[in-house]
PDB file of N, CA and C in Angstrom:
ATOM      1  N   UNK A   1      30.039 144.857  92.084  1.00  0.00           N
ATOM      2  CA  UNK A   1      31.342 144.298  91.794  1.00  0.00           C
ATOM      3  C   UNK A   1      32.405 145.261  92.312  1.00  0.00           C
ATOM      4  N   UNK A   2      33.179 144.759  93.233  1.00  0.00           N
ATOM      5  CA  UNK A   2      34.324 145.820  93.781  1.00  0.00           C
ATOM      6  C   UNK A   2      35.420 145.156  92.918  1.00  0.00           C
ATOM      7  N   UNK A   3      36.301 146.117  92.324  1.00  0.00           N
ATOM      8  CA  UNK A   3      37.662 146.286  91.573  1.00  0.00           C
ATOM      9  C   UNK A   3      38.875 145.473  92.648  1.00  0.00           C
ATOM     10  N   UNK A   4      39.703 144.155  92.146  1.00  0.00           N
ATOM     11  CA  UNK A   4      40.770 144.455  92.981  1.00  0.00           C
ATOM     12  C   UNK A   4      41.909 145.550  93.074  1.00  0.00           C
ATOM     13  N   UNK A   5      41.756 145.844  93.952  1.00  0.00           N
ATOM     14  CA  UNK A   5      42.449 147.301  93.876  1.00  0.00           C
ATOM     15  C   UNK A   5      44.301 146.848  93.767  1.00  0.00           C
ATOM     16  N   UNK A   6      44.489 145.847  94.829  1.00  0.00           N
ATOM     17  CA  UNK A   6      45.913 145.265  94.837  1.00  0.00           C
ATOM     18  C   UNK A   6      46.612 144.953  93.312  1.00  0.00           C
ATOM     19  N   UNK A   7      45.851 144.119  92.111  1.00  0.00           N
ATOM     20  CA  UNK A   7      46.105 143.449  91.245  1.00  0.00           C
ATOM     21  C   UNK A   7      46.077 145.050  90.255  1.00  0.00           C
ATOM     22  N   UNK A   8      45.074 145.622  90.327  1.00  0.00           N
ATOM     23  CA  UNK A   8      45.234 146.983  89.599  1.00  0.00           C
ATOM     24  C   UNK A   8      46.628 148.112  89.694  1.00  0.00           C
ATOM     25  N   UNK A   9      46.831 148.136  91.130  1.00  0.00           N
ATOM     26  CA  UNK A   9      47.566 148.541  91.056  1.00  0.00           C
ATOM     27  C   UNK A   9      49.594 147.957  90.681  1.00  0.00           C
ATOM     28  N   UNK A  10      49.278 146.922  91.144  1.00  0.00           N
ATOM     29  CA  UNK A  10      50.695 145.994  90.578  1.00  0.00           C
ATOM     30  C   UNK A  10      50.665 145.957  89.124  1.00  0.00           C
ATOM     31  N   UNK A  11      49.867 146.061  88.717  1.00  0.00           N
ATOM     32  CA  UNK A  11      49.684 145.984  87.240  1.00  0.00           C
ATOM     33  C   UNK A  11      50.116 147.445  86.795  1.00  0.00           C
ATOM     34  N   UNK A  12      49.714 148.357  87.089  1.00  0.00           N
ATOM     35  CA  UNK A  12      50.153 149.755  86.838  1.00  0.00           C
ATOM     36  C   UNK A  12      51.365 150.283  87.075  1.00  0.00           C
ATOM     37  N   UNK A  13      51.917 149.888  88.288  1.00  0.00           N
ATOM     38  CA  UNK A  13      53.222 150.177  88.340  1.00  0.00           C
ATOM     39  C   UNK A  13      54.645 149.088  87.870  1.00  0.00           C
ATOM     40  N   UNK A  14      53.662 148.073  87.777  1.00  0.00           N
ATOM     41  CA  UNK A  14      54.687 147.417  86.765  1.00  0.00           C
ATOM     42  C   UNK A  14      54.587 148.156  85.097  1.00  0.00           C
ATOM     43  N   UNK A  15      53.968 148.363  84.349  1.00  0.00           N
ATOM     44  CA  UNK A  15      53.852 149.226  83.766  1.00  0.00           C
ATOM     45  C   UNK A  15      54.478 150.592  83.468  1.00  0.00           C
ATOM     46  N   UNK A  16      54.674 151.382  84.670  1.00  0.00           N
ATOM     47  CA  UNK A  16      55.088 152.434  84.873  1.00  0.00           C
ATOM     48  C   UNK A  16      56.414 152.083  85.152  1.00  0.00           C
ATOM     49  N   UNK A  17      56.855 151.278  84.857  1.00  0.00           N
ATOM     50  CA  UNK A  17      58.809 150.826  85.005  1.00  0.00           C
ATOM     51  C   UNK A  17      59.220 150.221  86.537  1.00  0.00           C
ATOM     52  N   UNK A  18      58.211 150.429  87.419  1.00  0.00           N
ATOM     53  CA  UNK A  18      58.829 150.012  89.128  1.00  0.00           C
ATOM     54  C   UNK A  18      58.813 148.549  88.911  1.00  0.00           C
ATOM     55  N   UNK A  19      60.734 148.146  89.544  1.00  0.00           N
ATOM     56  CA  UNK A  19      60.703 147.213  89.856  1.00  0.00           C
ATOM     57  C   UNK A  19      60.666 146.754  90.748  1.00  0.00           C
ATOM     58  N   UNK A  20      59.580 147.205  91.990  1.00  0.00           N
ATOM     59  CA  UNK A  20      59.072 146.603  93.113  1.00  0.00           C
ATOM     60  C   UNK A  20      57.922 146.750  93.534  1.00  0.00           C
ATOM     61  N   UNK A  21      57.216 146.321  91.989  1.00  0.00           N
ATOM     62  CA  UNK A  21      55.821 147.004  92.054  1.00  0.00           C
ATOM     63  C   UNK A  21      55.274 145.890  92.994  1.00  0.00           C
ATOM     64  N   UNK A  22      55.221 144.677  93.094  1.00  0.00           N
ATOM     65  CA  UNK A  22      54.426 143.977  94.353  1.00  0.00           C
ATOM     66  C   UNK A  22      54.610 144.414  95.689  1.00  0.00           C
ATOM     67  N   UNK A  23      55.448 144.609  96.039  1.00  0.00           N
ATOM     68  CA  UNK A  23      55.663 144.964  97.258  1.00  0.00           C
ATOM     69  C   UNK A  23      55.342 146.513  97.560  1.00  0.00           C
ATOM     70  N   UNK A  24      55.207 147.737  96.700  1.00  0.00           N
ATOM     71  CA  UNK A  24      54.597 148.730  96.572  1.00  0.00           C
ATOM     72  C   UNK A  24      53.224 148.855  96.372  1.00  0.00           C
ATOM     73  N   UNK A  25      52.705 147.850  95.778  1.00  0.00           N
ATOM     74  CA  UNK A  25      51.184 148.029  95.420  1.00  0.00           C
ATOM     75  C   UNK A  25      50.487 147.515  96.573  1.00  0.00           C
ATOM     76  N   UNK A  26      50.947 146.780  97.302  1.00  0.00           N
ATOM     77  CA  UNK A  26      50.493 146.339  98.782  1.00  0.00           C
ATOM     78  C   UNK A  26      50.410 147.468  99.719  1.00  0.00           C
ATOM     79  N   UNK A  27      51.513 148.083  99.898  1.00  0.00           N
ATOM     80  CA  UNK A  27      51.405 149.319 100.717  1.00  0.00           C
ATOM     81  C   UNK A  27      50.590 150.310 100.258  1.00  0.00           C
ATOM     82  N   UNK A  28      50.498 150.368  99.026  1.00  0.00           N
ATOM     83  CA  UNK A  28      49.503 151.672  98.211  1.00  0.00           C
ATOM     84  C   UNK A  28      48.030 151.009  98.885  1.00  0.00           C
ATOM     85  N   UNK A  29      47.632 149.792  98.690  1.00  0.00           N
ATOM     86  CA  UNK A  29      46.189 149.285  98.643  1.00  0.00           C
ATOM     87  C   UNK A  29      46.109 149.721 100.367  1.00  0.00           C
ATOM     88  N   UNK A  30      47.193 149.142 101.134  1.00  0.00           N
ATOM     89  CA  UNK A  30      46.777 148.837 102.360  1.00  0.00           C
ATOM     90  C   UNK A  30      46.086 150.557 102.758  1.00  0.00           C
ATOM     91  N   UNK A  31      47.424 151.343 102.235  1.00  0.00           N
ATOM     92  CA  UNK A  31      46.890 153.165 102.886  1.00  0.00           C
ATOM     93  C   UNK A  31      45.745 153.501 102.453  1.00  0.00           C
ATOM     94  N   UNK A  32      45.157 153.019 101.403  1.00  0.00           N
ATOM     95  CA  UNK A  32      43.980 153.494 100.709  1.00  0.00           C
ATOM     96  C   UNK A  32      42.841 152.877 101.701  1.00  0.00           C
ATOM     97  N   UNK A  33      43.013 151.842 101.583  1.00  0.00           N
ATOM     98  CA  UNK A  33      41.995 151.149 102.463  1.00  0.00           C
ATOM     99  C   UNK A  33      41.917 151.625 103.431  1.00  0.00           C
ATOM    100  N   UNK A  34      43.047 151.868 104.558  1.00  0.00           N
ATOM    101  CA  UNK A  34      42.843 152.854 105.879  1.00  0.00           C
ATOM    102  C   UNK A  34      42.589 153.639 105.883  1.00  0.00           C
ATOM    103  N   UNK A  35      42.601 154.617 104.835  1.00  0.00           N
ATOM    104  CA  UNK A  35      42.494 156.492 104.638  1.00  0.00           C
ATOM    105  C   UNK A  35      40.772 156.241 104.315  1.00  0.00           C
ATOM    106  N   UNK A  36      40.273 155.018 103.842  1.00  0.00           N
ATOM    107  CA  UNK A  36      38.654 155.072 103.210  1.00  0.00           C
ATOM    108  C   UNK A  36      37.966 154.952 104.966  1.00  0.00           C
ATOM    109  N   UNK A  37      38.581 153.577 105.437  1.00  0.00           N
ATOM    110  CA  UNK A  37      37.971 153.367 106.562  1.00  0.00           C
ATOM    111  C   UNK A  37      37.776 154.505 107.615  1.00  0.00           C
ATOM    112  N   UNK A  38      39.347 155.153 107.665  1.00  0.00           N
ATOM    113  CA  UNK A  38      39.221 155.821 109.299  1.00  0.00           C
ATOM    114  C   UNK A  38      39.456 157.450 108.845  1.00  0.00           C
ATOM    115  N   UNK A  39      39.148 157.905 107.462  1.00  0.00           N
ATOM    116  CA  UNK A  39      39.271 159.151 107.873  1.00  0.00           C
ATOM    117  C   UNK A  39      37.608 159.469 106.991  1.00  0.00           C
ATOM    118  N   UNK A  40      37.665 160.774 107.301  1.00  0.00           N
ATOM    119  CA  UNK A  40      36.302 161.537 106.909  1.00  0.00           C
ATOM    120  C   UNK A  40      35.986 160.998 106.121  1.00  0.00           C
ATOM    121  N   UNK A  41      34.486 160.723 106.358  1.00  0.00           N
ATOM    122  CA  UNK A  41      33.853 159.840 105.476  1.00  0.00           C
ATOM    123  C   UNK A  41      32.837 161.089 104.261  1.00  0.00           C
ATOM    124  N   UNK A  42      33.446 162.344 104.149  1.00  0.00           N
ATOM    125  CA  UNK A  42      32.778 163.575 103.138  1.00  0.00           C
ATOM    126  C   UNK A  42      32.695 163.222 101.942  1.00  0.00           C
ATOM    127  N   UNK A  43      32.201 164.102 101.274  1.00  0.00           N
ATOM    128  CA  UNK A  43      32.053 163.741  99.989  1.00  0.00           C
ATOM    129  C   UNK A  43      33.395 163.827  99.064  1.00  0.00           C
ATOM    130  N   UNK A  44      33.489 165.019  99.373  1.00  0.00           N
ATOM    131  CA  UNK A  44      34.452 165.623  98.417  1.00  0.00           C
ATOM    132  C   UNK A  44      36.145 164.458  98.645  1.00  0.00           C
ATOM    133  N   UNK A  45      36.382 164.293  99.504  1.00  0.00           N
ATOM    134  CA  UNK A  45      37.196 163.149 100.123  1.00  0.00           C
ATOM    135  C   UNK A  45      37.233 161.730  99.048  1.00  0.00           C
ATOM    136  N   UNK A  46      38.136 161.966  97.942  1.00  0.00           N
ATOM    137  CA  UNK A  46      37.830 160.355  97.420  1.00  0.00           C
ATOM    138  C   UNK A  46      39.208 159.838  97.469  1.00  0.00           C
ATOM    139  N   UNK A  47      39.196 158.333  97.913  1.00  0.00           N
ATOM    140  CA  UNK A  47      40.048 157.365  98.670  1.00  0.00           C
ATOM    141  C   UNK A  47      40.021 155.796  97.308  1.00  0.00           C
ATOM    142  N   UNK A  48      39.315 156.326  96.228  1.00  0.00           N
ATOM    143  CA  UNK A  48      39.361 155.025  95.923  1.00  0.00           C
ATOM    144  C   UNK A  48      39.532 155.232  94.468  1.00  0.00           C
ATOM    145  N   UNK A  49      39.500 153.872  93.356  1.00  0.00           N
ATOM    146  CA  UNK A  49      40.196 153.680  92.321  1.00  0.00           C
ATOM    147  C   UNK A  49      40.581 154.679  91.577  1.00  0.00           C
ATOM    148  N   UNK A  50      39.737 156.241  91.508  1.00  0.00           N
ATOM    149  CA  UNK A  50      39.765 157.120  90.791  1.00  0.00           C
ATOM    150  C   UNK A  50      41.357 157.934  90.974  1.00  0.00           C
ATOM    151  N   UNK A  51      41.542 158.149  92.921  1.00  0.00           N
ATOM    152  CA  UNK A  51      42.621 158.723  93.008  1.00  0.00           C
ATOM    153  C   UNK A  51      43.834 157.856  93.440  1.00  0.00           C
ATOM    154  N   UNK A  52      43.548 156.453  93.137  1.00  0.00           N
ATOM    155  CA  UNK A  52      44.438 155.731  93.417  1.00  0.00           C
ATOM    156  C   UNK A  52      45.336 155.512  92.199  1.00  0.00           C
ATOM    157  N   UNK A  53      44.451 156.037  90.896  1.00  0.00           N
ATOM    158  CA  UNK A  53      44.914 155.291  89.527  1.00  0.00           C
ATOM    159  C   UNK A  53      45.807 156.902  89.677  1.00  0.00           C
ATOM    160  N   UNK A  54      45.570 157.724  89.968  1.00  0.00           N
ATOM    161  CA  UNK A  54      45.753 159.130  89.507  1.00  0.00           C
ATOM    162  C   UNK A  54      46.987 159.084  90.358  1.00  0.00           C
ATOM    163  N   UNK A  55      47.405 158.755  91.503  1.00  0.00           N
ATOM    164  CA  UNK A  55      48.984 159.047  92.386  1.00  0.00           C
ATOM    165  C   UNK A  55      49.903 157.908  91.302  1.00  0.00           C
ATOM    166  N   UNK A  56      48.991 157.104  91.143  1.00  0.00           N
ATOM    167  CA  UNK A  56      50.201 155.513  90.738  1.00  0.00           C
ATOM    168  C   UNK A  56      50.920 156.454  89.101  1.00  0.00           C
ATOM    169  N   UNK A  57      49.785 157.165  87.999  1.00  0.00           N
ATOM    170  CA  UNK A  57      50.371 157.899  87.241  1.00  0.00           C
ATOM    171  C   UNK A  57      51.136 158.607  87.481  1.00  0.00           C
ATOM    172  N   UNK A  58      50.663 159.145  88.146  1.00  0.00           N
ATOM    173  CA  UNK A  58      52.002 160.793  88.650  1.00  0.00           C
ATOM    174  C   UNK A  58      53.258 160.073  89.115  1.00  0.00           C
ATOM    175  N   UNK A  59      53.010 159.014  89.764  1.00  0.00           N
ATOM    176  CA  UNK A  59      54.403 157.939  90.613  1.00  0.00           C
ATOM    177  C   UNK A  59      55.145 157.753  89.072  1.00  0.00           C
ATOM    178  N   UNK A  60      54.562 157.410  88.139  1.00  0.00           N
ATOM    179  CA  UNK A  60      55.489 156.912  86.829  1.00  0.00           C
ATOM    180  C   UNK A  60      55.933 157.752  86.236  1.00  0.00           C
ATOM    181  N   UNK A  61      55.207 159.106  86.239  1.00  0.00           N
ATOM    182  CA  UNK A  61      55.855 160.674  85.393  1.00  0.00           C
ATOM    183  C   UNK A  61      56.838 160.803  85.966  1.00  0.00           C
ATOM    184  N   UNK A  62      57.290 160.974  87.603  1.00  0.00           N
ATOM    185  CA  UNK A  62      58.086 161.193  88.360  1.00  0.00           C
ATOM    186  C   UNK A  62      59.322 160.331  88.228  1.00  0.00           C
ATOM    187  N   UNK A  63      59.171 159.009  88.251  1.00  0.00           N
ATOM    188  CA  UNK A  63      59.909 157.974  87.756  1.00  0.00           C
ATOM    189  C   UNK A  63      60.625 158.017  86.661  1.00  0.00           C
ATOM    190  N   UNK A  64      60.097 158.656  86.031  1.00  0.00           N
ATOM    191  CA  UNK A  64      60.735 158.923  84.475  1.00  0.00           C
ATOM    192  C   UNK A  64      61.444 160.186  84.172  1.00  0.00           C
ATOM    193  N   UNK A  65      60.945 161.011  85.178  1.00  0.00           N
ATOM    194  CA  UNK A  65      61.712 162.149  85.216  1.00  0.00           C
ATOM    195  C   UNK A  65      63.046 162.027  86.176  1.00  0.00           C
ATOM    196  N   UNK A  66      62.592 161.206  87.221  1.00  0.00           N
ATOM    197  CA  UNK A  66      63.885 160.986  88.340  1.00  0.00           C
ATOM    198  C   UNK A  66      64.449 159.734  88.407  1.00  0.00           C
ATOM    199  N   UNK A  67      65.172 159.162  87.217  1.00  0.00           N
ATOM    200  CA  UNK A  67      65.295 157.707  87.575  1.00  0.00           C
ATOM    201  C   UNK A  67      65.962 157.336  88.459  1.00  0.00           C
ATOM    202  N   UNK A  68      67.280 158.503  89.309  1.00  0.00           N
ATOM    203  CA  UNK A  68      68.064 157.864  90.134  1.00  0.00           C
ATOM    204  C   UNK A  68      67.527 158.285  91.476  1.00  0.00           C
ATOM    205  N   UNK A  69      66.072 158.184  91.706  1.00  0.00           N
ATOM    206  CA  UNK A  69      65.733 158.562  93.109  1.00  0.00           C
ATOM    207  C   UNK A  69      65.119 156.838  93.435  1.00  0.00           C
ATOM    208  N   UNK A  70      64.530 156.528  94.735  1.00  0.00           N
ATOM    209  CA  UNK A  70      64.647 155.390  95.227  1.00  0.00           C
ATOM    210  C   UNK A  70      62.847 155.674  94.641  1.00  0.00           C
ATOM    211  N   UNK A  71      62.271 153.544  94.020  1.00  0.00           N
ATOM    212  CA  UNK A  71      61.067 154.127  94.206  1.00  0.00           C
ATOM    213  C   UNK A  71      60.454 154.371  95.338  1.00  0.00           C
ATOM    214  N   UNK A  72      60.281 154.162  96.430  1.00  0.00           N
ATOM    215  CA  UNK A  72      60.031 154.514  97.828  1.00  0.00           C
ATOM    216  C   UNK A  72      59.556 155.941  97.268  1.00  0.00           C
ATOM    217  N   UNK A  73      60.718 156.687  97.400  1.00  0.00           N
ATOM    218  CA  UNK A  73      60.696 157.803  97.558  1.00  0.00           C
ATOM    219  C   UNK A  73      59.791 158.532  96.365  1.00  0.00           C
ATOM    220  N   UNK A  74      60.097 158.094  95.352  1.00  0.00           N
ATOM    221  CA  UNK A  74      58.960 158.617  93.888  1.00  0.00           C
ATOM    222  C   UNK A  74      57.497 158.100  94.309  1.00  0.00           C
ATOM    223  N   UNK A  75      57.231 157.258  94.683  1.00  0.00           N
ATOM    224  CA  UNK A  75      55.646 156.971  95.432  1.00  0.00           C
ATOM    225  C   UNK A  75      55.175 157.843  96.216  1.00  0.00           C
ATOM    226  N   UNK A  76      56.605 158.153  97.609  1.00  0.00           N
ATOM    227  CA  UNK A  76      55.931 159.106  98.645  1.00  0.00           C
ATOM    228  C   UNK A  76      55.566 160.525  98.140  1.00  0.00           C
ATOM    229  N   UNK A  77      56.401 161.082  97.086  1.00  0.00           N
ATOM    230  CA  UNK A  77      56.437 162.463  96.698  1.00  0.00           C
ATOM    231  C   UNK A  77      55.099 162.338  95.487  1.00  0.00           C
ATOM    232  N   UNK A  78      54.500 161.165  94.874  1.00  0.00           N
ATOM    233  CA  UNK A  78      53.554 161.388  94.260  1.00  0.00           C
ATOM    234  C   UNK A  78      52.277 161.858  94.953  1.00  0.00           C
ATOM    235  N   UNK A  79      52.370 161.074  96.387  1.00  0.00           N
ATOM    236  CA  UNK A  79      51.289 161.141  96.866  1.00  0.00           C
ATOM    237  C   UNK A  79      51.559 162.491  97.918  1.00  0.00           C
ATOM    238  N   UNK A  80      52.603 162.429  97.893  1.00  0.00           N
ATOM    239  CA  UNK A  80      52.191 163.884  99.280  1.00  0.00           C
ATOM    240  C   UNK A  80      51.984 165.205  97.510  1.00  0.00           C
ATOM    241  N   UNK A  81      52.240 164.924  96.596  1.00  0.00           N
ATOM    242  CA  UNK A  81      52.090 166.278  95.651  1.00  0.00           C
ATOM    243  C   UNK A  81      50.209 165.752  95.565  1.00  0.00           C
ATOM    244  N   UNK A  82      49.795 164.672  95.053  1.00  0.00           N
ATOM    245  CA  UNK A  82      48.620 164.652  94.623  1.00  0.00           C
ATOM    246  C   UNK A  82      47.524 164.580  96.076  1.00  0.00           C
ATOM    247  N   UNK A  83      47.928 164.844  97.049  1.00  0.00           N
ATOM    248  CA  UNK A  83      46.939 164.723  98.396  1.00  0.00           C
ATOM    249  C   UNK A  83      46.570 166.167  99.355  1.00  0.00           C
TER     250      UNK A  83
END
């Protein structure tokens, strides 16, 4: 059984206060999916629900700490801190 990853994550960041979580959780799924496909396929390298749930949290700590930053920008800085 594979997780939808899209619906998981819209669900989370709606949650986490973003109000553009559909249109963010698309771009989150799509990078994940490309970063699984085309980069190192190692072990230590994980690309899927574990560190996907783990940036979308940090995206909402950040959010809550920075409300007047764009979410764009609270997504990108979750993931370039958690990568």
């Amino acid at each position: 059984i594979v997780p939808d990853l899209l619906q998981i994550c819209e669900i989370m960041l709606m949650s986490e206060g973003f109000d553009t979580a559909k249109v963010l959780a698309k771009k989150m799924t799509v990078l994940y999916r490309l970063a699984k496909e085309q980069l190192s396929k190692q072990f230590h390298y994980d690309f899927g629900l574990r560190a996907l749930k783990s940036v979308l949290v940090m995206a909402g700590a950040l959010k809550r700490g920075s409300p007047d930053l764009s979410e764009d920008v609270v997504l990108m800085r979750a993931l370039r801190d958690m990568n």
